[in-house]
Protein backbone atom coordinates (compact mmCIF):
# COMPACT_ATOMS: atom_id res chain seq x y z
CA UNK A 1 23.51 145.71 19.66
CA UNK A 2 23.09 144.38 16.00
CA UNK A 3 21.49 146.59 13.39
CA UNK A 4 18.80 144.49 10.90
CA UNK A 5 16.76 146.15 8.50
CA UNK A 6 13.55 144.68 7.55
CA UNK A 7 10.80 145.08 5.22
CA UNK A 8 7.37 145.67 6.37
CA UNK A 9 4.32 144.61 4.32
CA UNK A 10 1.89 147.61 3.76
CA UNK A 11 -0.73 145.97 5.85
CA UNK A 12 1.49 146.18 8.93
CA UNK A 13 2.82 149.72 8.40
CA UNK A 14 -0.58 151.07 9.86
CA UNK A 15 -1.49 149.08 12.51
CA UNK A 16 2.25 149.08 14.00
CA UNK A 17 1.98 152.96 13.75
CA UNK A 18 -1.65 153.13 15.30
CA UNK A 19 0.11 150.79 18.09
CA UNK A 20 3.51 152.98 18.61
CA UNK A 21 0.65 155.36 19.30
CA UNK A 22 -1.05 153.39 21.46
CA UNK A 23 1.51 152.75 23.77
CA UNK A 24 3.80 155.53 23.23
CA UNK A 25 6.55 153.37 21.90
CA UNK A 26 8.80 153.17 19.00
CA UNK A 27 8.46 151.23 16.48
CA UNK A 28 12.01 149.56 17.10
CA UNK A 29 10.33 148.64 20.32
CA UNK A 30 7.37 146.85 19.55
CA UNK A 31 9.75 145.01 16.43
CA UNK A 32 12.02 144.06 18.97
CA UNK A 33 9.17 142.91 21.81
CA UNK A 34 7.55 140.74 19.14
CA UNK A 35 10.57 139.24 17.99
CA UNK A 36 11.91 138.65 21.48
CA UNK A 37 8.11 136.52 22.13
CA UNK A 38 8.40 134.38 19.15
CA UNK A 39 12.25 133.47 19.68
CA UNK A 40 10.51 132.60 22.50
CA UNK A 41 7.62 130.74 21.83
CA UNK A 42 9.53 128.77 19.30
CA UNK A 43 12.60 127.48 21.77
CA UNK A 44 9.21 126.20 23.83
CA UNK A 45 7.83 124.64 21.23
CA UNK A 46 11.40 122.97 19.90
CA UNK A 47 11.03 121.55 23.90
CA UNK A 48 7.78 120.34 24.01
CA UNK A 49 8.76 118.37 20.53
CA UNK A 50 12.07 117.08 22.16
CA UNK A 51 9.63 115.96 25.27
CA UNK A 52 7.16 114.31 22.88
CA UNK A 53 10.19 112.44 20.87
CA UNK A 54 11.43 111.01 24.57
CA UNK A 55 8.19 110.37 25.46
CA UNK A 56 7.24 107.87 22.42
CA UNK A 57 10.43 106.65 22.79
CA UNK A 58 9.74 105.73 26.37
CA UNK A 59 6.44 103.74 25.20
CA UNK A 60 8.30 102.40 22.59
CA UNK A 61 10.49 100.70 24.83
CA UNK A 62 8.03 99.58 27.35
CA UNK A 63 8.59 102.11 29.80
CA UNK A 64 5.24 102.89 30.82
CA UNK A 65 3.46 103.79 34.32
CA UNK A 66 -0.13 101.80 34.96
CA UNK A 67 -2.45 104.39 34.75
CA UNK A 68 -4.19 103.44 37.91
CA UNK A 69 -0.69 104.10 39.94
CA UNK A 70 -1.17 107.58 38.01
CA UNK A 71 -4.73 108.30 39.19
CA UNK A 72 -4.45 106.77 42.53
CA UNK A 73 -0.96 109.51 42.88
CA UNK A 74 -2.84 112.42 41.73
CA UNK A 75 -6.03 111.88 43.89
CA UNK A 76 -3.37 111.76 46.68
CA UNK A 77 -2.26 115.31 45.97
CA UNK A 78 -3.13 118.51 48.59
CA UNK A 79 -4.17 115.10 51.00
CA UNK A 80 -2.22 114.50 54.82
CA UNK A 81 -1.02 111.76 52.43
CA UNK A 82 0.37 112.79 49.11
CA UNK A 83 2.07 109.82 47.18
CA UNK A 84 5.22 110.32 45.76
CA UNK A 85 5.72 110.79 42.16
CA UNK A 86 5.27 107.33 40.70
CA UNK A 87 8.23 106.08 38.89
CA UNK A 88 9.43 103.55 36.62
């Protein structure tokens, strides 16, 4: 395990303590939990723009799916006779 030091701004220091209080953990915890989510959160969001990029490119190049076929597949879902996924 790595050792980082960081530098809280005074209008954290209290409302991380109240919270270590709060839920009777340490403040290495909490640093650590809230790190963890936005490493997180920002791989996600690096995917959804990677899906976006692919998905312009897709439109760009014609590659497109009548949005009739679309509606008429998803009114077909939870039915005796679900569709299958509509393709290009």
């Amino acid at each position: 395990m790595g050792v980082t030091s960081i530098r809280l701004n005074s209008e954290i220091e209290k409302p991380l303590a109240d919270l270590t209080k709060k839920l009777d953990r340490s403040k290495n915890y909490i640093i650590n939990r809230a790190v963890e989510e936005f490493v997180a959160r920002q791989a996600m969001e690096r995917d959804r723009w990677e899906d976006t990029l692919e998905a312009l490119d897709s439109v760009k190049n014609g590659r497109l799916i009548d949005a009739g076929v679309v509606e008429k597949w998803m009114d077909s879902w939870g039915g005796d006779d679900e569709l299958p996924t509509p393709t290009i």
